[in-house]
Protein backbone atom coordinates (compact mmCIF):
# COMPACT_ATOMS: atom_id res chain seq x y z
CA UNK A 1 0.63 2.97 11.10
CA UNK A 2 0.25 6.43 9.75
CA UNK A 3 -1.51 8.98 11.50
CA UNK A 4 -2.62 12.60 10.08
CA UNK A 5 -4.51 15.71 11.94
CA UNK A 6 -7.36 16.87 10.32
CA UNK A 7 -10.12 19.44 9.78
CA UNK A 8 -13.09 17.83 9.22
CA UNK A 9 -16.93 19.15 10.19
CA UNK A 10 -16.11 21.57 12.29
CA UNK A 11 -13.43 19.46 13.99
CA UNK A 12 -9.70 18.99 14.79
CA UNK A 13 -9.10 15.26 14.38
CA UNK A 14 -6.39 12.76 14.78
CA UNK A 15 -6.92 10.23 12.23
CA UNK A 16 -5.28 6.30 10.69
CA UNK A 17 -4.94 6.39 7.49
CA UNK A 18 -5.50 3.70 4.17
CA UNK A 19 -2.83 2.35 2.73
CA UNK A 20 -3.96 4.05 -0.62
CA UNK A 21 -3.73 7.39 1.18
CA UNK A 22 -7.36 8.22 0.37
CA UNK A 23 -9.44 7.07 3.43
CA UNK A 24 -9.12 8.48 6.88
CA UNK A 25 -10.48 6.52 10.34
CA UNK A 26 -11.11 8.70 13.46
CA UNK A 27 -10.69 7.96 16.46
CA UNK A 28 -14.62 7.25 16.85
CA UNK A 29 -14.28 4.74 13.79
CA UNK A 30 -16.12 7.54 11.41
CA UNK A 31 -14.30 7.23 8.18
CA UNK A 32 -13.84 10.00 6.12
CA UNK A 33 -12.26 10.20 2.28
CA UNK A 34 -9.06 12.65 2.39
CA UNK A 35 -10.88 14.65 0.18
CA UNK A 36 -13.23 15.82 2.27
CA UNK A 37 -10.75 16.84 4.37
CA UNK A 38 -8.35 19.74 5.21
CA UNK A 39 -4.84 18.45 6.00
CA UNK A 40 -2.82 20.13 9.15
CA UNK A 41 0.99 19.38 10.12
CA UNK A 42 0.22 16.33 11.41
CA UNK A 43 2.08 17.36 14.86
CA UNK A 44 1.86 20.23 17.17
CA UNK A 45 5.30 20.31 18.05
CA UNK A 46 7.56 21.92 21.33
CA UNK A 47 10.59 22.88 19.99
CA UNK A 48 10.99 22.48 16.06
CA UNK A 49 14.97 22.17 15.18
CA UNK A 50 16.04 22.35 11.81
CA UNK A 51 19.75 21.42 10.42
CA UNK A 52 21.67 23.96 8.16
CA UNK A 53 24.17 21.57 5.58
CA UNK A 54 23.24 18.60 7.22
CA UNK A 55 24.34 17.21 3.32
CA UNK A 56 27.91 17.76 1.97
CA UNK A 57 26.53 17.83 -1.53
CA UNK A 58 23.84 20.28 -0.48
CA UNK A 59 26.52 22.55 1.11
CA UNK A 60 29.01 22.13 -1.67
CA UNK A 61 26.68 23.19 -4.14
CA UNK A 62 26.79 26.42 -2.18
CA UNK A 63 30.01 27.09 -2.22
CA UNK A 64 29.97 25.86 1.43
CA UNK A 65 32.42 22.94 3.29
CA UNK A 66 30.40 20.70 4.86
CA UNK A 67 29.91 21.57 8.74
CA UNK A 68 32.06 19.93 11.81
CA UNK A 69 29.11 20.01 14.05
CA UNK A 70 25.63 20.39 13.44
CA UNK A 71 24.30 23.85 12.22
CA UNK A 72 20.96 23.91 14.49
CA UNK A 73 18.55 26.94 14.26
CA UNK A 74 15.04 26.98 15.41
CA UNK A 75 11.71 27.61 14.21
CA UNK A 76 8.67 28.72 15.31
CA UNK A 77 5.10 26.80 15.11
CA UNK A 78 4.04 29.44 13.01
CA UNK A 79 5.47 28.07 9.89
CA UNK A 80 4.10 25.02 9.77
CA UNK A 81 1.43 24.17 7.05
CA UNK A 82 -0.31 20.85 6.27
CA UNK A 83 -0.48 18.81 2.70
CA UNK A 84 -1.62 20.30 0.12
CA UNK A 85 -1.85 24.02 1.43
CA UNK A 86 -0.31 27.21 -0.19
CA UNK A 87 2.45 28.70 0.73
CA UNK A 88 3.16 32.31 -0.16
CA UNK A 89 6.27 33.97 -2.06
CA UNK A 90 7.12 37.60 -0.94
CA UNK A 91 6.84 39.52 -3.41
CA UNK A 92 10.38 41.02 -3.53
CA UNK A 93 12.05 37.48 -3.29
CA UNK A 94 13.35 35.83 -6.57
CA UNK A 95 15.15 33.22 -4.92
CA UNK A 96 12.91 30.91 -3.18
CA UNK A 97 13.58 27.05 -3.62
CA UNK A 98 12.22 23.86 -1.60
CA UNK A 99 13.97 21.89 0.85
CA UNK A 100 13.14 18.02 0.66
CA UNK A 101 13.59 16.69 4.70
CA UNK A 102 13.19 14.14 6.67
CA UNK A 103 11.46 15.48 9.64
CA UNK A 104 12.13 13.13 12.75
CA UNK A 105 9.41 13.43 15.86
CA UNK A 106 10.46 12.79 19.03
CA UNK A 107 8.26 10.16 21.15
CA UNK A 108 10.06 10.25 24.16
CA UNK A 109 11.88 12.83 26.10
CA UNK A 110 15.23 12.72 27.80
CA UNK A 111 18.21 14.02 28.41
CA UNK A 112 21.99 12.73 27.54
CA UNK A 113 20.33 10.71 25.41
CA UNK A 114 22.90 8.10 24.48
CA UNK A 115 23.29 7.24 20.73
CA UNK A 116 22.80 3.67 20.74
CA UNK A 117 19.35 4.21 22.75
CA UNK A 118 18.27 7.12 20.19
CA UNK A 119 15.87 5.62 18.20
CA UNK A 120 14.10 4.56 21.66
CA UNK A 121 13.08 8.07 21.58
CA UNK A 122 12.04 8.67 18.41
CA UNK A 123 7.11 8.35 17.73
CA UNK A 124 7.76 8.48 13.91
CA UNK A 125 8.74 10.37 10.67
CA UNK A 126 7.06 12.58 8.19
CA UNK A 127 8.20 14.95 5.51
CA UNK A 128 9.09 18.77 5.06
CA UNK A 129 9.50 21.03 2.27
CA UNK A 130 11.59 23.89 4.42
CA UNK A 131 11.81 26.71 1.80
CA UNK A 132 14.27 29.19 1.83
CA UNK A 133 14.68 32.59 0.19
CA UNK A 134 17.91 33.33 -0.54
CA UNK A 135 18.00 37.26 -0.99
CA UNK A 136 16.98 37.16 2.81
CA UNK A 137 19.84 35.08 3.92
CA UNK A 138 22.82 36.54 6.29
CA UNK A 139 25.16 33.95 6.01
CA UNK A 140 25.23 29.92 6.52
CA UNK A 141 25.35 29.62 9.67
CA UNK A 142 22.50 32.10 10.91
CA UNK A 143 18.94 32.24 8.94
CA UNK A 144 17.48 35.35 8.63
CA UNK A 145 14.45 35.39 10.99
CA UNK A 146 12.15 36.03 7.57
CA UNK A 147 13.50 32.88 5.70
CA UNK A 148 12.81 29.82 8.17
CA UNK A 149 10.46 31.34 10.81
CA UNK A 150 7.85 33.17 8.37
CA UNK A 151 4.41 32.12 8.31
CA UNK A 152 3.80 29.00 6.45
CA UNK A 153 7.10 28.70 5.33
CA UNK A 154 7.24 25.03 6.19
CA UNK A 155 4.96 22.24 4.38
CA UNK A 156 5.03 19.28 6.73
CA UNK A 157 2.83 15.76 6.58
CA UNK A 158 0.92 14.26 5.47
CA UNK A 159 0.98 12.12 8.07
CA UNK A 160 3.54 10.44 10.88
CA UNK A 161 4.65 7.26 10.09
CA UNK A 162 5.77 4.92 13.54
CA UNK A 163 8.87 4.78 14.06
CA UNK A 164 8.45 0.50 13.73
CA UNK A 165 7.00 0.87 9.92
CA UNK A 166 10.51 2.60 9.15
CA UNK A 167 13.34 -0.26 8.99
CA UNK A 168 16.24 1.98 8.29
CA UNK A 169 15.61 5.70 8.19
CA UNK A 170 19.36 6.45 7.48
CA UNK A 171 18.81 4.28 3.95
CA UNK A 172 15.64 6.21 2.31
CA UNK A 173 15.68 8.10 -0.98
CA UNK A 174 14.48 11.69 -1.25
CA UNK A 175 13.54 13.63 -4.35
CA UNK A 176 11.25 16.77 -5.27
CA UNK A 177 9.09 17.35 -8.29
CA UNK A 178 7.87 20.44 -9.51
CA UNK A 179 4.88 20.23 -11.94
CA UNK A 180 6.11 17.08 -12.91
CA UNK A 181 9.50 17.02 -13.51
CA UNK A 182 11.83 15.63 -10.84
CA UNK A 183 14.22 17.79 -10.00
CA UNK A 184 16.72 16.36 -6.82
CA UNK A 185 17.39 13.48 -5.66
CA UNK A 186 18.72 11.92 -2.41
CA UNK A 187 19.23 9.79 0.23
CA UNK A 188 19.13 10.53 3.86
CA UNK A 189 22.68 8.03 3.51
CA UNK A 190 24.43 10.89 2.94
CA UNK A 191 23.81 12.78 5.87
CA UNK A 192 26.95 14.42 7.85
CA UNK A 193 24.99 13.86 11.05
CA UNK A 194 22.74 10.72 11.00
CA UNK A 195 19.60 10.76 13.50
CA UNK A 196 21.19 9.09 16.34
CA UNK A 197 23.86 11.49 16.59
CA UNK A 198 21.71 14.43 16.42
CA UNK A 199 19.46 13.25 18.90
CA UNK A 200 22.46 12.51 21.44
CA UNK A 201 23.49 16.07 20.48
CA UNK A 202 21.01 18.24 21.14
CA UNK A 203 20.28 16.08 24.70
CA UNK A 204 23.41 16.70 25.60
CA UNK A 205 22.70 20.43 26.79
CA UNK A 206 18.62 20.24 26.84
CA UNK A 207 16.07 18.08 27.93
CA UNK A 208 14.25 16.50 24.70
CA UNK A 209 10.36 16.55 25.40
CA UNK A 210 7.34 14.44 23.10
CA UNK A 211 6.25 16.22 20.34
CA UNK A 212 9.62 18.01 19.07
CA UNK A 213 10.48 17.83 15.61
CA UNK A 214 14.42 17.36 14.10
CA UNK A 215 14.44 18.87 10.37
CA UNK A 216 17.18 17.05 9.00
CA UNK A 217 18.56 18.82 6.44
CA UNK A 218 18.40 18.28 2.14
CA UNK A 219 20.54 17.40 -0.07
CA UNK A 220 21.53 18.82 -3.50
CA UNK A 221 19.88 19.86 -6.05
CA UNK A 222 17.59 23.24 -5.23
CA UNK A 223 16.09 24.87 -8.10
CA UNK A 224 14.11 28.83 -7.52
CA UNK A 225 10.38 28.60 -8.16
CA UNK A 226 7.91 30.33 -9.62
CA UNK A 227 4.24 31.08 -8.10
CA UNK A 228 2.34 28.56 -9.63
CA UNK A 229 4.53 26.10 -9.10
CA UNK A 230 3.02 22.74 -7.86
CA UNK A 231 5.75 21.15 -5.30
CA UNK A 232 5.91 17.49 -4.20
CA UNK A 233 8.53 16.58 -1.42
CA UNK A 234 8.49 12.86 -1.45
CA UNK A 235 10.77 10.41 1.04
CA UNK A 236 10.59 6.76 0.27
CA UNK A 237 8.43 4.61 2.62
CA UNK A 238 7.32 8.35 4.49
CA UNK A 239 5.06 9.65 1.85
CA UNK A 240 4.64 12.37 -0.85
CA UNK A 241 3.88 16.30 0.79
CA UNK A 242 2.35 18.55 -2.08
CA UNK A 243 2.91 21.83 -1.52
CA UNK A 244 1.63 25.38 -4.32
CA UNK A 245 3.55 28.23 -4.27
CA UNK A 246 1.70 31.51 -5.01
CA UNK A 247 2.81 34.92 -4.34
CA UNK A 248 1.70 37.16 -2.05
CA UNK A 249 -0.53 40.18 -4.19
CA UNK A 250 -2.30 36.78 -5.59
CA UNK A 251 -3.24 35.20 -2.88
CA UNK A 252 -4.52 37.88 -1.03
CA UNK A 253 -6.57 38.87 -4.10
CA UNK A 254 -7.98 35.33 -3.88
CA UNK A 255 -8.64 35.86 -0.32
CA UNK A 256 -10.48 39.44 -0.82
CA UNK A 257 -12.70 37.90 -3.42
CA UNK A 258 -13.69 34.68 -1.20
């Protein structure tokens, strides 16, 4: 199944939706066409954890080896956005690209989670677009606070897909397309630290609680963007997360006039 938070007449929804994509079922059985719809991050997550070179193409193509244990930094709620939303480009950043990831949501909780009971924990998968700005980076191994944390910095959705609708999350192609053109392309395959380990990883020193989200990293292939730009993150079998890019003067102009 694949299930998507809404707004919808006033209303915060959980929602199934079609097959197609376009048709969403409440909880009541009201059915609803997506778009009528405003799209939120389709889970209101604890702890959001988010994996720096989790790819050893990704980190190679910065210059970077590829990490002996996991880079993990945190984010804040704050910069999560739903499906087709906008997300804003500072206005002194030239260097902004996507981040295609597969964004794993923890069912349920634990601690010393054992790797071979892992995926025991795991309610489902959706997708992220994690943009980064490089001009604000410190170094790899510790974000700036105003690349991963800033408002609506973080497409995620459009939906959860259960974990049981997923036969092999560690085998699913990735790619993003901006206004068309594809532009990387992936597979979560080549991971440096598949799901199970991560998961075993981060229980190790802290209880794991429903509702926290895993970024897992992207792999090569990052481009800089323009505002404008029209960004879909797309993970095979998860779904496709469309994303605009505008910068900040404009979209506060837009917001004035409204």
């Amino acid at each position: 199944m694949r299930r998507a938070r809404i707004a919808w007449a006033g209303g915060v929804h959980e929602a199934a939706v079609s097959a197609n994509g376009q048709m969403l079922t409440l909880a009541d059985g009201r059915r609803v066409a997506e778009t009528e719809v405003v799209w939120l991050p389709p889970v209101k997550p604890g702890t959001i954890f988010a994996l720096g070179l989790n790819y050893a193409d990704h980190a190679a193509e910065l210059a970077f080896k590829a990490p002996d244990e996991p880079l993990v930094f945190l984010k804040g709620p704050n910069s999560l956005l739903g499906h087709k939303a906008i997300t804003r480009r500072p206005a002194d950043a030239n260097q902004m690209h996507y981040e295609c990831e597969l964004g794993v949501v923890i069912g349920k909780g634990g601690k010393k989670i054992r790797r071979e009971n892992a995926y025991d924990h795991v309610a489902g998968y959706t997708v992220a677009n994690d943009y980064a700005i490089r001009e604000y980076l410190e170094n790899y191994y510790r974000p700036n606070l105003r690349v991963k944390i800033r408002d609506g910095c973080t497409p995620l959705g459009p939906w959860i897909v259960d974990r049981e609708d997923i036969a092999d999350p560690m085998n699913l192609s990735l790619r993003t397309i901006v206004n068309g053109e594809t532009v990387q392309q992936g597979s979560t395959a080549d991971m440096v630290f598949d799901i199970p380990y991560l998961i075993a990883y981060l229980s190790d020193f802290m209880t794991l609680s429903p509702g926290d989200l895993i970024l897992t990293g992207t792999p090569h292939g990052v481009v800089y963007l323009n505002p404008g730009d029209v960004v879909t993150t797309e993970i095979e079998g998860v779904g496709a997360l469309i994303n605009t890019l505008a910068d900040d003067a404009a979209f506060y102009g837009l917001a004035e006039r409204a």
